[in-house]
C-alpha atoms as a PDB file:
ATOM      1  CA  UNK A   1      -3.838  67.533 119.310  1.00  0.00           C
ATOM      2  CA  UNK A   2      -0.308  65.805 120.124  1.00  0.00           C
ATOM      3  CA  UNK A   3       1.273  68.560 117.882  1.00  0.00           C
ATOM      4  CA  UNK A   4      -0.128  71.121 119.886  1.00  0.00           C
ATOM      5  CA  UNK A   5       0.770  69.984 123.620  1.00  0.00           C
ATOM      6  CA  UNK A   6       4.065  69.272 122.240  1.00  0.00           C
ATOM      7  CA  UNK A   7       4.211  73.105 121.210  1.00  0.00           C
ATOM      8  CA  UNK A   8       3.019  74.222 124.519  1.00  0.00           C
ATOM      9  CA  UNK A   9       5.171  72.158 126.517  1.00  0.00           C
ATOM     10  CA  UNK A  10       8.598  72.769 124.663  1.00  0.00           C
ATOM     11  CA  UNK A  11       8.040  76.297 122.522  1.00  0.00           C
ATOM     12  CA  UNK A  12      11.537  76.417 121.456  1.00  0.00           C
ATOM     13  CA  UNK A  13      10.761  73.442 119.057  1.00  0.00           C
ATOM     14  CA  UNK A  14       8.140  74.353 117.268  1.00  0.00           C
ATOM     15  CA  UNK A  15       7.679  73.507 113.901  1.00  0.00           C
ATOM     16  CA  UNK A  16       8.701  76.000 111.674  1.00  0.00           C
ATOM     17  CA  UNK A  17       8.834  75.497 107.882  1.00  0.00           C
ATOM     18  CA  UNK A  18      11.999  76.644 105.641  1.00  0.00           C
ATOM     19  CA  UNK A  19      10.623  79.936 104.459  1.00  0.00           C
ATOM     20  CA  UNK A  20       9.929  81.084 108.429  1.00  0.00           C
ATOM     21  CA  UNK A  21      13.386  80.113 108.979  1.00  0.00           C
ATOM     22  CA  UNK A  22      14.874  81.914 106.756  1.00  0.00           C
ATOM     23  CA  UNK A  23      12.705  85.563 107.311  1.00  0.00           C
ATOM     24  CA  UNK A  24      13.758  84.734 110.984  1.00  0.00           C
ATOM     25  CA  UNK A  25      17.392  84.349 110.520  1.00  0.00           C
ATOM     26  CA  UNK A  26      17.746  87.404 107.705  1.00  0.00           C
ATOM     27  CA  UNK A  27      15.646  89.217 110.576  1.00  0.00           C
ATOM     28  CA  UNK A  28      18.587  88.448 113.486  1.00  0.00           C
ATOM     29  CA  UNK A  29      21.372  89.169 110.888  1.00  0.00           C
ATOM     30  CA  UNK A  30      19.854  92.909 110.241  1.00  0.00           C
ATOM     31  CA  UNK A  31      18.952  92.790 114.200  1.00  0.00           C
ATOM     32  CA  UNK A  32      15.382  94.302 113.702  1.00  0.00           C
ATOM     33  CA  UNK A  33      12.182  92.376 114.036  1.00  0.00           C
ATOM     34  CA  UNK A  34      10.414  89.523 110.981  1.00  0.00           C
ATOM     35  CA  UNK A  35       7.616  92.458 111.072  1.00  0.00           C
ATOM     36  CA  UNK A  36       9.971  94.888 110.207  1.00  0.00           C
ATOM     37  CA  UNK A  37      12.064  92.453 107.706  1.00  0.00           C
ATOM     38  CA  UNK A  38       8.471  91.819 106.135  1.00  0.00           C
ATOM     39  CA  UNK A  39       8.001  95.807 105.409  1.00  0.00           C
ATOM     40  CA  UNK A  40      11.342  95.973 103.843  1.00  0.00           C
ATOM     41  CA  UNK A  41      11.184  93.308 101.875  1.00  0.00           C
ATOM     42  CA  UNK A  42       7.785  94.891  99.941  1.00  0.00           C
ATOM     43  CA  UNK A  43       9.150  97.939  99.471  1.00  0.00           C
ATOM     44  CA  UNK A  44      11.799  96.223  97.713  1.00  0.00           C
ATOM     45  CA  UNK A  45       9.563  93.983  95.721  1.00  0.00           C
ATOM     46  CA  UNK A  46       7.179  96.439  95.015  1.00  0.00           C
ATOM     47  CA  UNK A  47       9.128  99.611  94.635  1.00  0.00           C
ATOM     48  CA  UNK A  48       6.308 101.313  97.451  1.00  0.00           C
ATOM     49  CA  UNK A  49       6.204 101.387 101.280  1.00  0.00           C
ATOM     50  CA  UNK A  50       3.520  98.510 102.422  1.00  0.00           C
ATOM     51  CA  UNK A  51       0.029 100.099 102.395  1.00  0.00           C
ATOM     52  CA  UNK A  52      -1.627 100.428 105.870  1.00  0.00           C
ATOM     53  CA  UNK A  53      -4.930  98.457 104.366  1.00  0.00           C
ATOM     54  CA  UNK A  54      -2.595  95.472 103.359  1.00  0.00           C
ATOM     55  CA  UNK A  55      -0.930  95.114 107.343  1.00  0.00           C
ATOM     56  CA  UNK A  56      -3.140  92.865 109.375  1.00  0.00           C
ATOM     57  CA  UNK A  57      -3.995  90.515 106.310  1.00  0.00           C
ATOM     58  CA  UNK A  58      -0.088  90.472 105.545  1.00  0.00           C
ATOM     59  CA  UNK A  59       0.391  89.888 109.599  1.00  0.00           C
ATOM     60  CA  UNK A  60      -2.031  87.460 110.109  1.00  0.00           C
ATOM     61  CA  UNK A  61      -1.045  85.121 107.191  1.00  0.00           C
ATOM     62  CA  UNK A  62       2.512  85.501 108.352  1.00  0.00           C
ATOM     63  CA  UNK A  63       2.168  84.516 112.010  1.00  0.00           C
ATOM     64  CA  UNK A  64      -1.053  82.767 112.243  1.00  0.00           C
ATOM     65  CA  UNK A  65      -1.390  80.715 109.001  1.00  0.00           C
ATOM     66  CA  UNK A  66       2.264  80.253 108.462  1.00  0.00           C
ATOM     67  CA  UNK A  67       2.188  81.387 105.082  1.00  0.00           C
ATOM     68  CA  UNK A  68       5.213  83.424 104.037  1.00  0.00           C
ATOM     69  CA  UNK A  69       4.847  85.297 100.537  1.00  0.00           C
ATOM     70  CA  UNK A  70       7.273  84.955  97.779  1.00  0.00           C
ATOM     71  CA  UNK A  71       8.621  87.901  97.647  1.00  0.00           C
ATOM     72  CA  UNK A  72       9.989  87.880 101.605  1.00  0.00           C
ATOM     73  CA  UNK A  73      11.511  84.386 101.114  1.00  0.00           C
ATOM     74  CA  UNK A  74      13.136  86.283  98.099  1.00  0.00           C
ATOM     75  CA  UNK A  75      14.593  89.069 100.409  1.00  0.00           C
ATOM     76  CA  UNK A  76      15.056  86.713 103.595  1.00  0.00           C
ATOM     77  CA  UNK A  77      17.393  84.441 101.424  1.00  0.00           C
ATOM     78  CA  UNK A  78      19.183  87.771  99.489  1.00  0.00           C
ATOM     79  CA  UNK A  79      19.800  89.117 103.032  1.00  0.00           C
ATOM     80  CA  UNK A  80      21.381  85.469 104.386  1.00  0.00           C
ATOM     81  CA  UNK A  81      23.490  85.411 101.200  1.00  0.00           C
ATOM     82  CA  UNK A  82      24.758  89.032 101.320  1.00  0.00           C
ATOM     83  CA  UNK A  83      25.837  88.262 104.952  1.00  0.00           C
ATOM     84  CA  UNK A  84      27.551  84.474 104.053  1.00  0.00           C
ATOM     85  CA  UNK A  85      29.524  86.419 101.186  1.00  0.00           C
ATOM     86  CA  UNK A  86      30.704  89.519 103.817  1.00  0.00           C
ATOM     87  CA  UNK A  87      28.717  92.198 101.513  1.00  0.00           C
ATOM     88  CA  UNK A  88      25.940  92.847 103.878  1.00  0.00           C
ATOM     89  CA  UNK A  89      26.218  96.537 106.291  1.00  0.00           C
ATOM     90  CA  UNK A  90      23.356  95.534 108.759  1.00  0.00           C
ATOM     91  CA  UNK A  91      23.819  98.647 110.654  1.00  0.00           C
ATOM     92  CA  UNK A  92      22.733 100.855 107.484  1.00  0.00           C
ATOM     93  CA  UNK A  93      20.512 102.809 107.576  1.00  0.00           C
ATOM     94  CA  UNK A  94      18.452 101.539 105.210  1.00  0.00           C
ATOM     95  CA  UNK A  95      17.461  98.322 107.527  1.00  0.00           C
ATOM     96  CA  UNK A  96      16.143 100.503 110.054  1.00  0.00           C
ATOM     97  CA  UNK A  97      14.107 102.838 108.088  1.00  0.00           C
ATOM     98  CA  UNK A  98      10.907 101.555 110.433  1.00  0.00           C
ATOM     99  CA  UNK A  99      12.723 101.688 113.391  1.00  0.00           C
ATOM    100  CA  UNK A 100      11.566 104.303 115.722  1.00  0.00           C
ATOM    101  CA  UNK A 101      14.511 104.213 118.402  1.00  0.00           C
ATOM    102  CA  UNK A 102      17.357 103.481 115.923  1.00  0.00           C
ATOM    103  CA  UNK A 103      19.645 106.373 115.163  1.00  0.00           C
ATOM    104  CA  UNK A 104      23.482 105.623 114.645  1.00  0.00           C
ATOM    105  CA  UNK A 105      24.569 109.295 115.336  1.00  0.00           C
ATOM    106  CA  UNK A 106      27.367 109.966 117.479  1.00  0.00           C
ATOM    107  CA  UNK A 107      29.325 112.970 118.295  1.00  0.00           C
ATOM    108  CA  UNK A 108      32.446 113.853 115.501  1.00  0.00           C
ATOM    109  CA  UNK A 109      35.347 115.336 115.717  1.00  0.00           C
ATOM    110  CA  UNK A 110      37.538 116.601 118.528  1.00  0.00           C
ATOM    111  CA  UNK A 111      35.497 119.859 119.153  1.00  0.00           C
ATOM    112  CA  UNK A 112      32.486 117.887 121.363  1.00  0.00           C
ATOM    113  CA  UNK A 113      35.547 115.868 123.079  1.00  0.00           C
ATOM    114  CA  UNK A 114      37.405 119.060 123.562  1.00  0.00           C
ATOM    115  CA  UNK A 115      34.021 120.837 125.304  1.00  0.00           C
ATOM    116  CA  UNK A 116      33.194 118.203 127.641  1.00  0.00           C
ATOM    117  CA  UNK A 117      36.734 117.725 128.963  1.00  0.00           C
ATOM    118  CA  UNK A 118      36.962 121.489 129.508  1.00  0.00           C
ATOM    119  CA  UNK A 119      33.867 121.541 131.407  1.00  0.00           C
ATOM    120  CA  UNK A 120      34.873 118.354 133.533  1.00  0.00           C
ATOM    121  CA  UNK A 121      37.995 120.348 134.240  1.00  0.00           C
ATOM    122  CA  UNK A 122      36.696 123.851 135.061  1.00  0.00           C
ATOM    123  CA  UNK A 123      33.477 121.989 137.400  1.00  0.00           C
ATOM    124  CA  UNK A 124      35.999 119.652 139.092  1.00  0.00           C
ATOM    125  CA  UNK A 125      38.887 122.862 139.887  1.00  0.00           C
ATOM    126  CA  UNK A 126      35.876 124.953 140.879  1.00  0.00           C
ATOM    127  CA  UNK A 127      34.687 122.235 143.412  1.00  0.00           C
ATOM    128  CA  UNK A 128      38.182 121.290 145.177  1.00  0.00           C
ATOM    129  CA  UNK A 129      38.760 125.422 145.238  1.00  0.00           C
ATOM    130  CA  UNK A 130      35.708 125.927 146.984  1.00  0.00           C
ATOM    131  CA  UNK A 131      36.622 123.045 149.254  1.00  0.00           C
ATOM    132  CA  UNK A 132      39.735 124.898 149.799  1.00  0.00           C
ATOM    133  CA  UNK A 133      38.137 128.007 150.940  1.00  0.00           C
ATOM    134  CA  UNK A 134      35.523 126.578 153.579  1.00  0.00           C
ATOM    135  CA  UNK A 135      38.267 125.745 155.813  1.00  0.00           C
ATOM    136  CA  UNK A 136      37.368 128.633 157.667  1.00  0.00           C
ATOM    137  CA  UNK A 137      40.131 130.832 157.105  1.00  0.00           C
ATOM    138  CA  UNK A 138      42.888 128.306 158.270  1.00  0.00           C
ATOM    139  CA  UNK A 139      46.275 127.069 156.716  1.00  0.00           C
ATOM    140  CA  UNK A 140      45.752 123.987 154.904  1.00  0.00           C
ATOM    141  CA  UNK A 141      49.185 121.998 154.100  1.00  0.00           C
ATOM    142  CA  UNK A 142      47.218 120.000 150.913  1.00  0.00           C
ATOM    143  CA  UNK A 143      44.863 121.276 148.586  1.00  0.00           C
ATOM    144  CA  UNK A 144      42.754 117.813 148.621  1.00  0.00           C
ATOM    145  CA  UNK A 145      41.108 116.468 151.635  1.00  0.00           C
ATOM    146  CA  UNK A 146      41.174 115.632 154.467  1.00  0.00           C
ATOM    147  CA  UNK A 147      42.427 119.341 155.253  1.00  0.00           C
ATOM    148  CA  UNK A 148      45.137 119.285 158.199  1.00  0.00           C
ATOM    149  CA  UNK A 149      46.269 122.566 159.019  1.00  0.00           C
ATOM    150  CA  UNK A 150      49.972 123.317 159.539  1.00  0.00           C
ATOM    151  CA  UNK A 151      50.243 123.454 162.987  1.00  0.00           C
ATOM    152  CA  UNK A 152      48.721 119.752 162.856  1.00  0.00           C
ATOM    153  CA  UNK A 153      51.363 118.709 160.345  1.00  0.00           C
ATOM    154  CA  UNK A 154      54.005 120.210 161.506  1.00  0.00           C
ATOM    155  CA  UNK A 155      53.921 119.025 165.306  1.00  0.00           C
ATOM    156  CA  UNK A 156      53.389 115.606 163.970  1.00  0.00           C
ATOM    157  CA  UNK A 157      50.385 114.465 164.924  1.00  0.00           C
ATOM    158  CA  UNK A 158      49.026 111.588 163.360  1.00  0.00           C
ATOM    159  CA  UNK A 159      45.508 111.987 161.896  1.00  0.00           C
ATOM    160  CA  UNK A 160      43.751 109.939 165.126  1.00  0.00           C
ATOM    161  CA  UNK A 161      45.745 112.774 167.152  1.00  0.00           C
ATOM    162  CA  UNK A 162      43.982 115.559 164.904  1.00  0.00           C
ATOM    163  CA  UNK A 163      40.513 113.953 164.439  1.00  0.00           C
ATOM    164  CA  UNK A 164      40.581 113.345 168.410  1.00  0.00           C
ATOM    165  CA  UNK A 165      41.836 117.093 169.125  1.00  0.00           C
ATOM    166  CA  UNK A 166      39.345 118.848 166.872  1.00  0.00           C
ATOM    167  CA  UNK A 167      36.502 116.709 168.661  1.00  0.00           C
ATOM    168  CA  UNK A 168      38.089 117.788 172.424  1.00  0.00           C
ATOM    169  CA  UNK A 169      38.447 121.316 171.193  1.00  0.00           C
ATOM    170  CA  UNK A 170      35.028 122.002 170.285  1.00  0.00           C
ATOM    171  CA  UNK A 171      36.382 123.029 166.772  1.00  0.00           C
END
């Protein structure tokens, strides 16, 4: 009874025996849950993907009844090992084989970079050139806002003076 209030009132220490551990840490080092680590781990053993009538006995003797079987302490421990000695890819594909959202596809090559920057270019020109034509058929001394025509610019008026005689104009 003590064990179990102590559980509930500090989680984080939970007892967890070696084997658990060890599934747990291989788990972080691929970055994929000890579910997942579990599934891999008897495919490798048994040279087959883990048979849908074998999951919740497999699940509940993992995570209720603590009982981890031999051949994921075998994988968990390969796993930690591959990663100490620096021969471990945790990002292949392999790892994530039951992941639903994983995908490590990104665009290649220059082509896709080349595309997008062309059509940043073309949609920002288009926009400041059709900014540049709704000034109403009036001079404009800059081709990026704020538009002051030449006869503003040229008299030199000072933006208040502009902003101030557009409002008193009615234009």
């Amino acid at each position: 009874m003590m064990k179990f209030l102590h559980t509930l009132l500090r989680p984080d220490q939970e007892e967890q025996d070696q084997d658990q551990a060890d599934v747990a840490e291989a788990a972080n080092i691929l970055q994929i849950g000890e579910f997942q680590l579990l599934q891999l781990a008897y495919a490798d053993w048994h040279g087959e993907n883990l048979p849908d009538s074998k999951l919740n006995p497999l699940f509940t003797n993992y995570m209720v009844r603590k009982q981890t079987p031999p051949w994921a302490r075998h994988y968990a421990r390969r796993i930690i090992d591959w990663d100490a000695r620096g021969l471990l890819v945790p990002n292949a594909a392999e790892y994530h084989r039951f992941d639903r959202g994983y995908a490590m596809s990104a665009p290649t090559g220059i082509k896709p970079f080349c595309t997008a920057a062309l059509v940043l270019v073309f949609a920002l020109s288009g926009a400041l050139w059709i900014s540049h034509q709704s000034v109403d058929g009036q001079t404009s001394s800059s081709y990026l806002p704020p538009y002051f025509n030449d006869k503003n610019m040229h008299s030199g008026a000072t933006f208040g003076d502009a902003k101030h005689q557009d409002i008193g104009s009615g234009s």
